[in-house]
C-alpha atoms as a PDB file:
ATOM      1  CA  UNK A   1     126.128  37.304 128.588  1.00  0.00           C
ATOM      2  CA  UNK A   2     129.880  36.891 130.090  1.00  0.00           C
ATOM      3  CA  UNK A   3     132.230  39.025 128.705  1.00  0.00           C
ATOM      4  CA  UNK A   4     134.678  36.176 128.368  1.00  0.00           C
ATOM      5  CA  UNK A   5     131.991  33.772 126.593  1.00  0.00           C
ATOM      6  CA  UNK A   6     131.001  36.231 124.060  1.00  0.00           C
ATOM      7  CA  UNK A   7     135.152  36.740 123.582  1.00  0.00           C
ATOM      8  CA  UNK A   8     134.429  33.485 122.956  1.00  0.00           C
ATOM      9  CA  UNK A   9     131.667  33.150 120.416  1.00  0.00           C
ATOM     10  CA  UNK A  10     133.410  35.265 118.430  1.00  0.00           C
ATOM     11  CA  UNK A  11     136.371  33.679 118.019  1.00  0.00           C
ATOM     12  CA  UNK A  12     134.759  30.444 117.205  1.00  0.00           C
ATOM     13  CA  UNK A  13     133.262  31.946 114.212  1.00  0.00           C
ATOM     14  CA  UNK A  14     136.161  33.754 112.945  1.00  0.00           C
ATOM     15  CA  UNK A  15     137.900  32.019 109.869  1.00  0.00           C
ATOM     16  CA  UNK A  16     141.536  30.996 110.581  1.00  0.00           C
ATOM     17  CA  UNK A  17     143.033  33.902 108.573  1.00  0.00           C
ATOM     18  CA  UNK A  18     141.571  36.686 111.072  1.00  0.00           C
ATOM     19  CA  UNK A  19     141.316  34.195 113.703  1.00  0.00           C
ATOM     20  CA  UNK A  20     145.801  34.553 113.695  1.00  0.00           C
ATOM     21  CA  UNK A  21     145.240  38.751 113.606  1.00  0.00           C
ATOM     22  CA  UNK A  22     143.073  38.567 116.658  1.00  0.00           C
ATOM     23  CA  UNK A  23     145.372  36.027 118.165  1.00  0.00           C
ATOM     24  CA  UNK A  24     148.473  38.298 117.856  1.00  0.00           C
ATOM     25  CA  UNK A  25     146.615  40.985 119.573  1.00  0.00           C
ATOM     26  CA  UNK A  26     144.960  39.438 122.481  1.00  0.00           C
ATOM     27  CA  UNK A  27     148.710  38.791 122.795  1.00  0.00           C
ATOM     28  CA  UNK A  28     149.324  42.445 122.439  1.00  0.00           C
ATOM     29  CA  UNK A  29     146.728  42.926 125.069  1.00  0.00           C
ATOM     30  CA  UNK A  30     148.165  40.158 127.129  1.00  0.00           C
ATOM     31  CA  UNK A  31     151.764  42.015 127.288  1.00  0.00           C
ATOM     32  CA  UNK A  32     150.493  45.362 128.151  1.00  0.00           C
ATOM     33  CA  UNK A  33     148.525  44.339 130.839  1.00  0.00           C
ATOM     34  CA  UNK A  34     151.327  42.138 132.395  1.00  0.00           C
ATOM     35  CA  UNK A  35     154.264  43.135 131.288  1.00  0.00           C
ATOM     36  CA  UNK A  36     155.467  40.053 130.556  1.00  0.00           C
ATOM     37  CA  UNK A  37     157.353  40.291 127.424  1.00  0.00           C
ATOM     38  CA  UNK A  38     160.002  37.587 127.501  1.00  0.00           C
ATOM     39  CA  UNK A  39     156.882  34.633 127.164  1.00  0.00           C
ATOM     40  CA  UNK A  40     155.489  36.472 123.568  1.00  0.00           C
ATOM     41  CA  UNK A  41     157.965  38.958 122.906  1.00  0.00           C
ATOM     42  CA  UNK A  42     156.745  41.920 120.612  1.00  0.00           C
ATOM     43  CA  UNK A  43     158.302  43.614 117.814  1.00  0.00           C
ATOM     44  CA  UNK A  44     157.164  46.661 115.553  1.00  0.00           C
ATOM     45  CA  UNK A  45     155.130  44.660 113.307  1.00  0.00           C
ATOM     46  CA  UNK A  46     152.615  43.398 116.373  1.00  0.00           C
ATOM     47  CA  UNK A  47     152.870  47.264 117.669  1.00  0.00           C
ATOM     48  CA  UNK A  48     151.797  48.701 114.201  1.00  0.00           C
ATOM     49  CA  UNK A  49     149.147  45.681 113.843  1.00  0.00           C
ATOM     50  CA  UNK A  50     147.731  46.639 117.197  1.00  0.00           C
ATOM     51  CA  UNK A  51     147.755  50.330 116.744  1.00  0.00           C
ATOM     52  CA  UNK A  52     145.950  49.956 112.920  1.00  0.00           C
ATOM     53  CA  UNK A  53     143.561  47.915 115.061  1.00  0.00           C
ATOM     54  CA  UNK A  54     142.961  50.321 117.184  1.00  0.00           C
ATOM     55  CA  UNK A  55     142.454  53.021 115.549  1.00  0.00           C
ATOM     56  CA  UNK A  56     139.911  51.119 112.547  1.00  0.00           C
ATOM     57  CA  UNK A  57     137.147  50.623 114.152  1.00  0.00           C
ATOM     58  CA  UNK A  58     134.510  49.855 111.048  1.00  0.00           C
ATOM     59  CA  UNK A  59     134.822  46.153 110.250  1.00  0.00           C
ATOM     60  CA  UNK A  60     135.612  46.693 106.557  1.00  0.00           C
ATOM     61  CA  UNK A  61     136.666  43.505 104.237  1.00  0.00           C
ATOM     62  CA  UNK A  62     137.774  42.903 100.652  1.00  0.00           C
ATOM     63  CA  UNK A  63     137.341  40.230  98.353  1.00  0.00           C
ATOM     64  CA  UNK A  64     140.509  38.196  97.342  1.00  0.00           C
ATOM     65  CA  UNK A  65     139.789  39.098  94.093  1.00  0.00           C
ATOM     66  CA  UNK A  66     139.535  42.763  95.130  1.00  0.00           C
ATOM     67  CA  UNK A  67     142.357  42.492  96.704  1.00  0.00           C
ATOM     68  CA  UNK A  68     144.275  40.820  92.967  1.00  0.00           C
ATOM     69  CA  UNK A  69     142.284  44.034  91.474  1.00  0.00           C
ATOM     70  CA  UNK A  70     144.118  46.413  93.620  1.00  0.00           C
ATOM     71  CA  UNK A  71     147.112  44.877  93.390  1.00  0.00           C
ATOM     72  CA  UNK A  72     147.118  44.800  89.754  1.00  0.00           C
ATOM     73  CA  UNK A  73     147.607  40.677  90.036  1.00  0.00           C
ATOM     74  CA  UNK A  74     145.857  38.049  88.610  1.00  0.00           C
ATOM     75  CA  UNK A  75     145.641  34.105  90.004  1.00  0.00           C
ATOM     76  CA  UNK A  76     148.156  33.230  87.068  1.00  0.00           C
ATOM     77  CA  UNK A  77     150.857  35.755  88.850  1.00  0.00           C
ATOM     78  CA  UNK A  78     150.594  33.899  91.791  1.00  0.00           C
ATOM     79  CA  UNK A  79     151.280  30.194  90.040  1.00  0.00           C
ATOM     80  CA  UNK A  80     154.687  32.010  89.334  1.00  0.00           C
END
């Protein structure tokens, strides 16, 4: 299979949420390789997102409600 397709297929199965993340680093990628950096221009955040990416490679997920667990939040503190 093509490199670029399967780039592809995944991104056509990836929920809009994550979809944004791997957005923001193909843009990441896009910069490095070209240097362009006045058409997306980077700051720390997309740096630190990029490098976190980088460096987590297991595909490891959590449950909004994990997430509220963790958090110590429930869905009523978010209606506030």
């Amino acid at each position: 299979m093509n490199i670029k397709q399967q780039a592809i297929d995944y991104l056509d199965i990836l929920p809009p949420d994550k979809l944004e993340s791997a957005l923001d680093y193909i843009r990441y990628l896009y910069n490095q390789y070209t240097q362009n950096k006045e058409e997306y221009p980077l700051d720390e955040f997309d740096y630190e997102l990029a490098e976190r990416a980088d460096e987590r490679m297991e595909s490891e997920t959590v449950s909004f409600d994990e997430a509220l667990r963790e958090c110590e939040l429930t869905y009523a503190d978010l209606q506030d």
